[in-house]
Protein backbone atom coordinates (compact mmCIF):
# COMPACT_ATOMS: atom_id res chain seq x y z
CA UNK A 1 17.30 8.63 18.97
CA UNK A 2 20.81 9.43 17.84
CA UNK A 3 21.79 12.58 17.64
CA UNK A 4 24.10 14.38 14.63
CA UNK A 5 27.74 13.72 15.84
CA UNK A 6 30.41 15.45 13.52
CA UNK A 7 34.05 14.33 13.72
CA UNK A 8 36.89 14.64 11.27
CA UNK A 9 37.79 12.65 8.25
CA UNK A 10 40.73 12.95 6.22
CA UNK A 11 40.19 12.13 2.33
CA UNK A 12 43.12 11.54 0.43
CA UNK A 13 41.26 13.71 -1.97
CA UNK A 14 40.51 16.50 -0.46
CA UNK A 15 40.28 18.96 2.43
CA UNK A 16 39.39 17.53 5.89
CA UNK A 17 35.69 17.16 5.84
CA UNK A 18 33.15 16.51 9.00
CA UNK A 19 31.03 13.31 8.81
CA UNK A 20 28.15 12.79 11.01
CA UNK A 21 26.70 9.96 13.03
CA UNK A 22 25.13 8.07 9.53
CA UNK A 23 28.34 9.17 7.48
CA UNK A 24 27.06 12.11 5.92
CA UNK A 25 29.66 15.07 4.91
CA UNK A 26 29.17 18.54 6.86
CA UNK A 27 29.30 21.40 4.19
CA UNK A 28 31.34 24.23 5.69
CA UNK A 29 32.82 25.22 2.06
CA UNK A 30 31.46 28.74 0.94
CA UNK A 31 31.66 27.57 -2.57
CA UNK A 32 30.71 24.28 -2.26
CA UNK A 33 27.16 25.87 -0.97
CA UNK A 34 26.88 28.27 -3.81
CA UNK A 35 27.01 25.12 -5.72
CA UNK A 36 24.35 23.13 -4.00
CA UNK A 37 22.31 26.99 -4.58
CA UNK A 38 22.75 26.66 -8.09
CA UNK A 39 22.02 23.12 -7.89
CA UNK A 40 18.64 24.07 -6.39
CA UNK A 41 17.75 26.57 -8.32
CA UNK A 42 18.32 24.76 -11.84
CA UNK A 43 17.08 20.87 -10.61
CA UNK A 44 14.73 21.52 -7.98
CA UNK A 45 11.88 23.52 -9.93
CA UNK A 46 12.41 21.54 -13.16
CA UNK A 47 11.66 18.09 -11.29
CA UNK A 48 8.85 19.87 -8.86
CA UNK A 49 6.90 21.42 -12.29
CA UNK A 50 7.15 17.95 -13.69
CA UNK A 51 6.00 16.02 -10.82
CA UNK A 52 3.28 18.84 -10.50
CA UNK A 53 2.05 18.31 -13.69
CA UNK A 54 2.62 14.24 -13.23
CA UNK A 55 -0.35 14.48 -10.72
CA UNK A 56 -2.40 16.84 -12.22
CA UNK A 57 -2.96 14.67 -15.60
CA UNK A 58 -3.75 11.22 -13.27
CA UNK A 59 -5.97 13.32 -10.80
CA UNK A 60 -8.39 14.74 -13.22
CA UNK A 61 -10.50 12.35 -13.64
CA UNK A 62 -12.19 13.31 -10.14
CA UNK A 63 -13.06 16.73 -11.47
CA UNK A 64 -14.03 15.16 -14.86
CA UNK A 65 -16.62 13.32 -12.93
CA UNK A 66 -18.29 15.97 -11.57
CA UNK A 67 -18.41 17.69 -15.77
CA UNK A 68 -20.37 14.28 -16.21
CA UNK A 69 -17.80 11.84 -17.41
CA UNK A 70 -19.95 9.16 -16.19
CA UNK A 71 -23.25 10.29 -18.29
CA UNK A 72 -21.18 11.01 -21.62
CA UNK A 73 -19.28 7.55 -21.47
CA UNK A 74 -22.42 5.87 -20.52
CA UNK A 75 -20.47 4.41 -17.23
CA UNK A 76 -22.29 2.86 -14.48
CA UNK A 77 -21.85 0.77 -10.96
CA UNK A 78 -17.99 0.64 -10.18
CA UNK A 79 -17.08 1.33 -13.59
CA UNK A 80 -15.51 4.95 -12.36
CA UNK A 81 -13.52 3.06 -9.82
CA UNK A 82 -11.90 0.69 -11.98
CA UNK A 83 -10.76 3.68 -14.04
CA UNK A 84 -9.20 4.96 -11.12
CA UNK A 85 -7.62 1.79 -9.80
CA UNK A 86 -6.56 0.78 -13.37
CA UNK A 87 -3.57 3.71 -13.83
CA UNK A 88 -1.78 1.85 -10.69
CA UNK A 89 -1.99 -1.33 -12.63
CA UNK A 90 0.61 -0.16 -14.92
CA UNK A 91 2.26 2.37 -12.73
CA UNK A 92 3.50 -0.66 -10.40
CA UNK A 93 4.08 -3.14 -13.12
CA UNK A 94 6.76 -0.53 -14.66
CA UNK A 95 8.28 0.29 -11.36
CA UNK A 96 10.88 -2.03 -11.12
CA UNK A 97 11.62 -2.33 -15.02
CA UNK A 98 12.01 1.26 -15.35
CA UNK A 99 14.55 1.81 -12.12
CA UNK A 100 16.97 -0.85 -13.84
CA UNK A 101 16.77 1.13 -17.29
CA UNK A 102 17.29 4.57 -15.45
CA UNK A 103 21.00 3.83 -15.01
CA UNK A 104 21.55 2.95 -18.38
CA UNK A 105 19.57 6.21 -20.78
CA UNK A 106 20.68 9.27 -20.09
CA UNK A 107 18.06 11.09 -17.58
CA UNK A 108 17.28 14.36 -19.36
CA UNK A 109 16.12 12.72 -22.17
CA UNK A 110 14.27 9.89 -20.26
CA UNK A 111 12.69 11.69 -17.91
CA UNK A 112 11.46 14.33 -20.86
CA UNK A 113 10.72 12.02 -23.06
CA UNK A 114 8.06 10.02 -20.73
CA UNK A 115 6.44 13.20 -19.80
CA UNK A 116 5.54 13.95 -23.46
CA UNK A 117 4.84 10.22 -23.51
CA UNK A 118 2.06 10.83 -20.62
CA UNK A 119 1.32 14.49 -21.88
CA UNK A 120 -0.29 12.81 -25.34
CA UNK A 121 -2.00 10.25 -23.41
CA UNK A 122 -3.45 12.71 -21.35
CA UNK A 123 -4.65 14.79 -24.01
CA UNK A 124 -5.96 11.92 -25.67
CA UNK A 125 -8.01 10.94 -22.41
CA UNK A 126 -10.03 14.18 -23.69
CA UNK A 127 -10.76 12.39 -27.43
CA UNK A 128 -12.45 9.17 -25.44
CA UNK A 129 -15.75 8.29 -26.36
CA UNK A 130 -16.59 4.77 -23.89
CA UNK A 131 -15.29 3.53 -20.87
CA UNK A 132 -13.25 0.68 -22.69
CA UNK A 133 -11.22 3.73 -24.30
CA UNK A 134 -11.39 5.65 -20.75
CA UNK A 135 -9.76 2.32 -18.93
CA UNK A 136 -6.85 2.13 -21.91
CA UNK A 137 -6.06 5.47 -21.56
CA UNK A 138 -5.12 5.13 -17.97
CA UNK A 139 -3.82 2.04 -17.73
CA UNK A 140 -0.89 3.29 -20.50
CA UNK A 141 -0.89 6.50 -18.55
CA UNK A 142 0.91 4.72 -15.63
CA UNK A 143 2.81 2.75 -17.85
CA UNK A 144 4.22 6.10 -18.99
CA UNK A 145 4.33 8.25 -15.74
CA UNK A 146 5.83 5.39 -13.77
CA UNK A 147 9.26 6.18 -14.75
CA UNK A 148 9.31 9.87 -13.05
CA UNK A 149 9.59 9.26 -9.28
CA UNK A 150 12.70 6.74 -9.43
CA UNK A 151 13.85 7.84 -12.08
CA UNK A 152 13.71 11.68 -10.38
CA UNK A 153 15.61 10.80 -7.17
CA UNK A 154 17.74 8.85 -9.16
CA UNK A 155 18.69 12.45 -10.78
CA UNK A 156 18.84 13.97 -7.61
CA UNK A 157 21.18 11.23 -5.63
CA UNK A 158 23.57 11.46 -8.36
CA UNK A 159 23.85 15.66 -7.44
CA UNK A 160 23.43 15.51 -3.86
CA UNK A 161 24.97 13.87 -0.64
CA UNK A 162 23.07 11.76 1.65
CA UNK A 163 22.57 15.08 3.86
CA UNK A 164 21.19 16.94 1.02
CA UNK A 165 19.13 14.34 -0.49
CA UNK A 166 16.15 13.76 1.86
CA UNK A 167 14.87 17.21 1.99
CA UNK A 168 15.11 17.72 -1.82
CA UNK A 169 12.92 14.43 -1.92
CA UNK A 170 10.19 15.75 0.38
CA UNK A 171 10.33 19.02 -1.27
CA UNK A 172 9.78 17.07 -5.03
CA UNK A 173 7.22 15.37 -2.98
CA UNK A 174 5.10 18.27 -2.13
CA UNK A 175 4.23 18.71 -5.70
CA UNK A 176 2.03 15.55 -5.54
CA UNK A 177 -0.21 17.64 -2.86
CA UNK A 178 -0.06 21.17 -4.60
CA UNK A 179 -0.77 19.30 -7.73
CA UNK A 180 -3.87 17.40 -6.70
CA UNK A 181 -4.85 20.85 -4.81
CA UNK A 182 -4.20 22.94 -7.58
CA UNK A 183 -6.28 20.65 -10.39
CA UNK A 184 -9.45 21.53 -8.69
CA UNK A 185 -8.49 25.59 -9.42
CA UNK A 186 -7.78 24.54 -13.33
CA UNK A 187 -10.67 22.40 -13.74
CA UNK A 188 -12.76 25.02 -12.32
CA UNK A 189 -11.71 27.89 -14.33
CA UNK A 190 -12.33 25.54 -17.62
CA UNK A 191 -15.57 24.27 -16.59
CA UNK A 192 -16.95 28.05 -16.22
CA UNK A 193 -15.17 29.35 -19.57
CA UNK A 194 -14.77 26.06 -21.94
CA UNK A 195 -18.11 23.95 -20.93
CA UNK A 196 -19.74 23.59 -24.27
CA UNK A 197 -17.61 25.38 -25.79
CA UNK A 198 -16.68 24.39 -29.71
CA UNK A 199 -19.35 21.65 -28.61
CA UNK A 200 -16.94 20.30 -26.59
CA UNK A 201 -17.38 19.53 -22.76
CA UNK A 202 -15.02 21.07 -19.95
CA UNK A 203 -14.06 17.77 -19.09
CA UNK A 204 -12.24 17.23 -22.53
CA UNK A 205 -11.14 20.84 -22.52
CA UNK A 206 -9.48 19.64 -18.92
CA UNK A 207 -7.76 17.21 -20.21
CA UNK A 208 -6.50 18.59 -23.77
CA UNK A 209 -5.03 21.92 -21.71
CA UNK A 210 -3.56 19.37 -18.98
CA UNK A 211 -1.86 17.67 -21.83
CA UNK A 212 -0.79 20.57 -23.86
CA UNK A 213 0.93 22.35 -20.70
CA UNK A 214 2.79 19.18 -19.63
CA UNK A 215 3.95 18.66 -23.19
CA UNK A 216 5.85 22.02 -22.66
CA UNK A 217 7.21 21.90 -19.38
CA UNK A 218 8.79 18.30 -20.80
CA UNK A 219 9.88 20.43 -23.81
CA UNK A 220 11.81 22.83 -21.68
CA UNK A 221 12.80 19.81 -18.92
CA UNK A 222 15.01 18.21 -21.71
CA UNK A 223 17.08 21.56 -21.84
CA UNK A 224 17.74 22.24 -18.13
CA UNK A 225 17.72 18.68 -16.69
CA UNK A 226 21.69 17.89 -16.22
CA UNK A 227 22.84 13.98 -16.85
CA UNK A 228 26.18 14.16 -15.33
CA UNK A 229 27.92 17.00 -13.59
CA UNK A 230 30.76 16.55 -16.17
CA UNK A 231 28.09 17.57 -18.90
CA UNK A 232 25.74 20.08 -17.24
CA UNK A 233 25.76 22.96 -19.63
CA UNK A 234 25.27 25.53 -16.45
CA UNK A 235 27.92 24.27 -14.72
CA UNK A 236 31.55 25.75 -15.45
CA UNK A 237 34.67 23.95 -14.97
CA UNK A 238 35.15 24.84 -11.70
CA UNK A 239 31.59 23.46 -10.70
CA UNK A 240 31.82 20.72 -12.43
CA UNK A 241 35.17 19.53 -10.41
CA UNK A 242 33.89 20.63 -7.23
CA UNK A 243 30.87 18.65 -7.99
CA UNK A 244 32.85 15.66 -8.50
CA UNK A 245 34.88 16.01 -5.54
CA UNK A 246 32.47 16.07 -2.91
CA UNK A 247 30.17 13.36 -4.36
CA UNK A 248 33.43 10.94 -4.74
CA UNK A 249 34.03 11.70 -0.75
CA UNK A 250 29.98 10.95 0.16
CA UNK A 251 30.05 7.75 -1.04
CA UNK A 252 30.88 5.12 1.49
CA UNK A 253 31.18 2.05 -0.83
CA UNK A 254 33.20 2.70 -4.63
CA UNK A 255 32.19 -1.07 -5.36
CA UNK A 256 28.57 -0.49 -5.47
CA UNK A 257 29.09 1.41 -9.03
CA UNK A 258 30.26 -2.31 -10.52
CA UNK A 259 27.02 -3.81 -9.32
CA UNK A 260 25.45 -5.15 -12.17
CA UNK A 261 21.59 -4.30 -12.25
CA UNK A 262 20.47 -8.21 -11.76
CA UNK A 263 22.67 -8.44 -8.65
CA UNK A 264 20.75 -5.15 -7.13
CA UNK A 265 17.70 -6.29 -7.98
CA UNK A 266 18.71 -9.73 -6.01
CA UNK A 267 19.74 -8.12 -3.20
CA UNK A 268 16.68 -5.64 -2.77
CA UNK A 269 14.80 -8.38 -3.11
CA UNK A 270 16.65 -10.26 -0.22
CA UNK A 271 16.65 -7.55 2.09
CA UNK A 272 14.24 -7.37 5.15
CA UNK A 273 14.46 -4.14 5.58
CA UNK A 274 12.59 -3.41 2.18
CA UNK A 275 9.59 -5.55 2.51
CA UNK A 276 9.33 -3.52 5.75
CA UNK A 277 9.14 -0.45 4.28
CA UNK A 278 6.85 -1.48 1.46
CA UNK A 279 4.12 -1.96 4.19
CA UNK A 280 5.23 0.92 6.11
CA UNK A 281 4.25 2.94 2.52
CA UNK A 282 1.57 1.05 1.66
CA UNK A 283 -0.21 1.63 4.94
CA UNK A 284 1.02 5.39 4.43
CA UNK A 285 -0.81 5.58 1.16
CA UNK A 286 -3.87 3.53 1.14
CA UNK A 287 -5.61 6.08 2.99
CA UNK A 288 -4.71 8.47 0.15
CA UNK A 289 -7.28 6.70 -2.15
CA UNK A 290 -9.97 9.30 -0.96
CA UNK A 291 -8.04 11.81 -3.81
CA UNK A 292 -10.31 10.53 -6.41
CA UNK A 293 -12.91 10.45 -4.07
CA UNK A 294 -13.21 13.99 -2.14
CA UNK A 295 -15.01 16.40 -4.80
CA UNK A 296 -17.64 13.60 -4.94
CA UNK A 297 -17.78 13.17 -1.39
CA UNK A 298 -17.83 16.79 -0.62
CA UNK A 299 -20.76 17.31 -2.90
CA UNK A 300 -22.49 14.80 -0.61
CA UNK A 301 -22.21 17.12 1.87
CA UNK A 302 -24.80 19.44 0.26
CA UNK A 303 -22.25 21.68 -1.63
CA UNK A 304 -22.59 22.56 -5.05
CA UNK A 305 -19.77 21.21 -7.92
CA UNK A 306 -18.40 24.40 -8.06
CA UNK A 307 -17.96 24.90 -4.27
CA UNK A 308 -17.12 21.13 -4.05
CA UNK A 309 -13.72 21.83 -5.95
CA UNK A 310 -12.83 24.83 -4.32
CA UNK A 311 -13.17 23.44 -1.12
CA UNK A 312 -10.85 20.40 -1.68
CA UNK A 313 -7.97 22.69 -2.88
CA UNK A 314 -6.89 24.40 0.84
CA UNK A 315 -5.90 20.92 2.34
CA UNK A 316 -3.55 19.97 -0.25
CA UNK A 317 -2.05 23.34 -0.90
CA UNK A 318 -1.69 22.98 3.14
CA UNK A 319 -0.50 20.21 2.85
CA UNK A 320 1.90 21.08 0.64
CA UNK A 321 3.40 23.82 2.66
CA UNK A 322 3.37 21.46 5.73
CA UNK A 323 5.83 19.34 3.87
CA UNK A 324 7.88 21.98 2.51
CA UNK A 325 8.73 22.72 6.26
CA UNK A 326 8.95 19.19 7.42
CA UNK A 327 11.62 18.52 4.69
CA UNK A 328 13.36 22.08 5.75
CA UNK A 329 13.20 20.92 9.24
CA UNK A 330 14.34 17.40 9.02
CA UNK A 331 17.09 18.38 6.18
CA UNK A 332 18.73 21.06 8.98
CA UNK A 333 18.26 18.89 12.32
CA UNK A 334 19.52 15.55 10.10
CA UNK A 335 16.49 14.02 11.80
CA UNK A 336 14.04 11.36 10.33
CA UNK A 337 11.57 9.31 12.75
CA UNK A 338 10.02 12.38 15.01
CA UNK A 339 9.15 13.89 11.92
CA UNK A 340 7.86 11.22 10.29
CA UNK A 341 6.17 9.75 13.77
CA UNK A 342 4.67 13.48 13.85
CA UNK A 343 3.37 13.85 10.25
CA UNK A 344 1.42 10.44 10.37
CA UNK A 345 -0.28 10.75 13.85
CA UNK A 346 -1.68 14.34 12.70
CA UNK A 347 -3.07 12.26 9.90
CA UNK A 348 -4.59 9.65 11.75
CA UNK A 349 -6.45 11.93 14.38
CA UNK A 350 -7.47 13.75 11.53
CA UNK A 351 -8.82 10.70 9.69
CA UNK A 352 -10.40 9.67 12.67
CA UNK A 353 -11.58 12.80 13.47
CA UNK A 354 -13.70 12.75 10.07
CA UNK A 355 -15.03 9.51 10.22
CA UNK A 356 -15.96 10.33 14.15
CA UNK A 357 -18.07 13.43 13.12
CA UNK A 358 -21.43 14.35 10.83
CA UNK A 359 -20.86 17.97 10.99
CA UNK A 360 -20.23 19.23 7.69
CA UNK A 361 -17.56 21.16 8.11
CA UNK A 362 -15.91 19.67 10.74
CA UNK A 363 -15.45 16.71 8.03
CA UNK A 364 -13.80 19.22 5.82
CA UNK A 365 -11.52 20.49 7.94
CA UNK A 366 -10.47 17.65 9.79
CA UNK A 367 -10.03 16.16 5.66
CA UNK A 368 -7.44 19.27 6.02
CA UNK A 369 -5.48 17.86 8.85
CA UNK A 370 -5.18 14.37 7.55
């Protein structure tokens, strides 16, 4: 594996700077990393609440089927899986329409405006009364929240160099697992508080306080979410050059701004190296599928709804923290395939590990692992 090499590069617009092995500029500046700081502290949580929230409005419907969704929609046989499988329907159909319109809106306002888009979907998942409605719901919810993760490192690429950018993506990333973790906590507080309440069931409280919380964090988004460095309200003038500067020397190409959109698309298309990765992430996330799956499956293992939720929060929220450090780690050594290598054999002993064993709790925990 290669290993971080720094040498000089003179810029004929600025100071000498370091580059590394893959091109990447060394920061050495003291201002330059107050910058990224303040960069971290005003992007970072904004995107991480919003993709929090993202995965807490499409997970729900695995705690809403232990509230019996399936009894008050009348659903039956694999009706509850094609509700599941029906939000990635229009999440991938959107994918590549919505990364060519990313470059073209201004992000603040696109990135808010879909999470209000999804927000009232959500909250309207709680006014369904048959499974017809249920399946419409979702399939227009990932219409709406497949804009966020391309469009969100789009955001962040434009703000970071390519040394800064990869851990700031598996940070964002580990709001997927503490929001999937987190939704069995919410769903269990409103289950024990809102069940019946108003003559309403939890499950429809659920998902009209999922929707009314991500409505307001896309409120507030709009407001803190920058667009360009030479318009980001929190940035002064000094910032704002700075942040010019040093983007302007990471980029190794100027002529890839002039590509048109069709012409990308063409050449993603063409490249080998893409369709490669595609199955290297799909066979990444097809195991994931269980999300929908593990309160129901943990209730099979003689534990009571309650109990059933509680228990499938502590390996996502561990989850969570694992990849907080992995993305710390691999961000400070510059290093990518150990860590990856390392992540994804943990998960396959522990997947195997739970398939391997009918002891309750070693299930659970090796579920944890994976």
């Amino acid at each position: 594996m290669a290993q971080e090499q720094e040498k000089p590069n003179h810029c004929p617009d600025g100071p000498t700077v370091h580059v590394d092995y893959a091109g990447a500029q060394a920061k050495t500046d003291p201002e330059e990393i107050r910058l990224v700081r303040k960069l971290d502290m005003c992007i970072m949580p904004a995107l991480w609440v919003m993709y929090f929230f993202h995965n807490v409005d499409r997970s729900s419907l695995a705690q809403a089927r232990l509230n019996h969704l399936e009894r008050d929609l009348d659903m039956h046989g694999t009706e509850f899986n094609t509700a599941v499988a029906i939000l990635l329907v229009g999440y991938i159909l959107m994918q590549v329409p919505t990364n060519m319109l990313i470059t073209r809106v201004q992000p603040s306002a696109y990135l808010a405006g879909v999470m209000l888009l999804w927000s009232v979907l959500s909250a309207c998942t709680g006014l369904v009364h048959s499974y017809g409605a249920l399946v419409a719901c979702r399939f227009f919810l990932g219409i709406c929240e497949a804009p966020f993760w391309p469009g969100a490192t789009y955001l962040l690429a434009q703000f970071y160099t390519r040394k800064e950018l990869a851990s700031r993506i598996a940070i964002l990333f580990s709001a997927t697992l503490a929001g999937i973790g987190f939704v069995n906590l919410i769903a269990v507080g409103i289950f024990k508080d809102l069940d019946g309440k108003r003559g309403i069931e939890g499950w429809r409280w659920l998902y009209f306080i999922d929707g009314a919380a991500s409505g307001f964090v896309a409120l507030c988004a709009y407001w803190i979410l920058p667009d360009t460095h030479e318009t980001t309200w929190w940035l002064n003038d000094r910032e704002r050059r700075l942040e010019g500067d040093r983007m302007r020397r990471d980029r190794l190409d100027e002529a890839r701004d002039t590509v048109s959109v069709w012409i990308a698309v063409r050449q993603a298309v063409s490249d080998k190296r893409m369709w490669l990765f595609c199955i290297l992430g799909n066979i990444s996330n097809a195991p994931m599928a269980f999300n929908y799956f593990l309160p129901t499956v943990i209730t099979a293992l003689g534990f009571s709804d309650t109990k059933a939720m509680l228990l499938a929060c502590p390996p996502y929220i561990c989850a969570a923290f694992a990849g907080i450090l992995t993305a710390w780690s691999s961000g400070r050594f510059h290093e990518r395939t150990w860590h990856i290598t390392g992540c994804l054999s943990v998960a396959g002993i522990g997947f195997v590990a739970a398939a391997a064993t009918l002891n309750p709790a070693g299930r659970r925990d090796a579920v944890a692992k994976s």
